[in-house]
Every structure is written in C-alpha cells, then in structure tokens.
C-alpha atoms as a PDB file:
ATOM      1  CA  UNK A   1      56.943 146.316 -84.033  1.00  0.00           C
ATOM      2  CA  UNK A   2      57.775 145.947 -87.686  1.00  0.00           C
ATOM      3  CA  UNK A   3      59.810 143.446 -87.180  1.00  0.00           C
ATOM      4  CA  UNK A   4      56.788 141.288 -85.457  1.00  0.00           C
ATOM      5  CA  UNK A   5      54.605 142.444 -87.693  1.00  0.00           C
ATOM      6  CA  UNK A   6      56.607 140.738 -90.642  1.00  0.00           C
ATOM      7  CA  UNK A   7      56.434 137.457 -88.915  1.00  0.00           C
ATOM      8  CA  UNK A   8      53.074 137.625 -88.426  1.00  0.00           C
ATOM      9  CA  UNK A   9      52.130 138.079 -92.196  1.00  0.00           C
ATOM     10  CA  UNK A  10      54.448 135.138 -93.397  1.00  0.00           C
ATOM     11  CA  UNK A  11      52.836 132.716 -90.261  1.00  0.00           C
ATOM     12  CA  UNK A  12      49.295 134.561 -91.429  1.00  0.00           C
ATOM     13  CA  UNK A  13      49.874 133.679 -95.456  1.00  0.00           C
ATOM     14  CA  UNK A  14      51.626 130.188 -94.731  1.00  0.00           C
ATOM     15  CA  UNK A  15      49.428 128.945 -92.044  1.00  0.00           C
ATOM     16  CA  UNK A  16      46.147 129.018 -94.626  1.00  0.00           C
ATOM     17  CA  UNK A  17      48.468 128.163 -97.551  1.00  0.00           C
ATOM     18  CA  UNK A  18      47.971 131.068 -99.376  1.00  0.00           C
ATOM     19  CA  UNK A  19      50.764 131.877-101.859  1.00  0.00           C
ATOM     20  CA  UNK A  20      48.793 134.529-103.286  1.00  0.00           C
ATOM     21  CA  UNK A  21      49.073 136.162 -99.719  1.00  0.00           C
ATOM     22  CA  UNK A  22      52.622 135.743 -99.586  1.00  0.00           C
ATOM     23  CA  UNK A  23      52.960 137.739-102.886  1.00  0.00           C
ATOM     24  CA  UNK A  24      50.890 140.612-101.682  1.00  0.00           C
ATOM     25  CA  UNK A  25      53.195 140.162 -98.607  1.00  0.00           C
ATOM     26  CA  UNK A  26      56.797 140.495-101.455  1.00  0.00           C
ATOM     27  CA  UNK A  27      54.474 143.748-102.383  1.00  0.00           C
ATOM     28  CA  UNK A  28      54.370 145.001 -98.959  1.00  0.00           C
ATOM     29  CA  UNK A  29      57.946 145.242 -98.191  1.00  0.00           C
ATOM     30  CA  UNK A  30      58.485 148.067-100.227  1.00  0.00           C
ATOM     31  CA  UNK A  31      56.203 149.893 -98.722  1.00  0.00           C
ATOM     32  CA  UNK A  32      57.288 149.374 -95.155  1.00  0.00           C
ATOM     33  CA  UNK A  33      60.600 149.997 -95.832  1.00  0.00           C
ATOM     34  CA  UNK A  34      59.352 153.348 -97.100  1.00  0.00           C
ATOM     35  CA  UNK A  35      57.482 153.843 -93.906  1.00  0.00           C
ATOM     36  CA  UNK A  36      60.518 153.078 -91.634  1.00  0.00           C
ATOM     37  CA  UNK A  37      62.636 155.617 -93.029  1.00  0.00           C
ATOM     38  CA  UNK A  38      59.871 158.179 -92.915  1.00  0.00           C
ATOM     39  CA  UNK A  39      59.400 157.746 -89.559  1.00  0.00           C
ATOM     40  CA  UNK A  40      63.281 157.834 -88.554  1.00  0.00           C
ATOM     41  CA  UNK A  41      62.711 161.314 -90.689  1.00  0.00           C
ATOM     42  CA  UNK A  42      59.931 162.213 -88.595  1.00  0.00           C
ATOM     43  CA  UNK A  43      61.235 161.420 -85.308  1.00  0.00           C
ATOM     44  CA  UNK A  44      65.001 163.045 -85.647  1.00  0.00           C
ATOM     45  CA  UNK A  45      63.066 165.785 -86.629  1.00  0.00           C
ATOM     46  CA  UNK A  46      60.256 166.097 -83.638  1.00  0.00           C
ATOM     47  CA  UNK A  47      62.507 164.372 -81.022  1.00  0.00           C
ATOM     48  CA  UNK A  48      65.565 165.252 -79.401  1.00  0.00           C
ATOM     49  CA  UNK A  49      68.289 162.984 -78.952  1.00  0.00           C
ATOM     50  CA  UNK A  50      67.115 160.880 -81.590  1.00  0.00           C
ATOM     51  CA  UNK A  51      69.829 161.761 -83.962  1.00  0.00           C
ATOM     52  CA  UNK A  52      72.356 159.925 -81.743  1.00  0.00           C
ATOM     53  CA  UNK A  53      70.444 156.951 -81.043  1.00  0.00           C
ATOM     54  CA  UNK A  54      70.231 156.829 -84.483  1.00  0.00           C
ATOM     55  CA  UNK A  55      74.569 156.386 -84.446  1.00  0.00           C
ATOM     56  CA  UNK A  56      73.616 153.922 -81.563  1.00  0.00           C
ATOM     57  CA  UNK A  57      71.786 151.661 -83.119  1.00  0.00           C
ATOM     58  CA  UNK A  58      72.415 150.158 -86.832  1.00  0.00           C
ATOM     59  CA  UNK A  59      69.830 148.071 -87.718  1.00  0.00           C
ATOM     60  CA  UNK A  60      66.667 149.209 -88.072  1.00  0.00           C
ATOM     61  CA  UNK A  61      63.746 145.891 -88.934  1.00  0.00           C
ATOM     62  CA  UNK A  62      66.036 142.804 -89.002  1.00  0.00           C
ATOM     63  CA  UNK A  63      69.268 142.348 -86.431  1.00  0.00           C
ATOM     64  CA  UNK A  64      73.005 141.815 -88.042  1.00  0.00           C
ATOM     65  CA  UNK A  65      71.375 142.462 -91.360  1.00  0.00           C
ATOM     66  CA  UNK A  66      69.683 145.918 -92.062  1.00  0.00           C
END
C-alpha cells in the first residue's frame, strides 16, 4: 500500500507539473518511513507470528532496496 501510494504522489505532483508538490512529497518521506516502522512495532506486538515474517521478508516499501 505504501509502496502504491508513493507512486501515486510523484504521477499526482508530475502529471499537473507541480514542483512545489513534489517538495511537499521529499517532506513526506520522512514521515512515512516513521509510520512504517511504527506499524511493524505495532503489529509484532498485537499479532502473532509476525515476528518471523518479519525474518521472512527484508524489504519493507521498495523491493531489492529497503
């Protein structure tokens, strides 16, 4: 979801030719990267058997990079 989400925002600020939109967008990052790892927090706390898909799977937003 965040992954689509970040493509959408980049389509959303390029498509109108907004580079002000694409900075706010740089600004946003941050903040969902912030939000990811609460939410891994969140769920290996509330969910079992989340702790070992978390030593499944590696990447969390982008695959092969992070």
């Amino acid at each position: 979801m965040c992954t689509g989400a970040l493509f959408l925002f980049v389509g959303m600020f390029l498509s109108v030719g907004s580079w002000l939109g694409l900075f706010v967008f740089l600004l946003l990052i941050p903040a969902l990267i912030w939000r990811i790892f609460d939410e891994e927090k969140f769920l290996a706390w509330k969910l079992p058997g989340y702790l070992e898909y978390q030593k499944r799977v590696r990447f969390r937003l982008i695959p092969l990079v992070w």
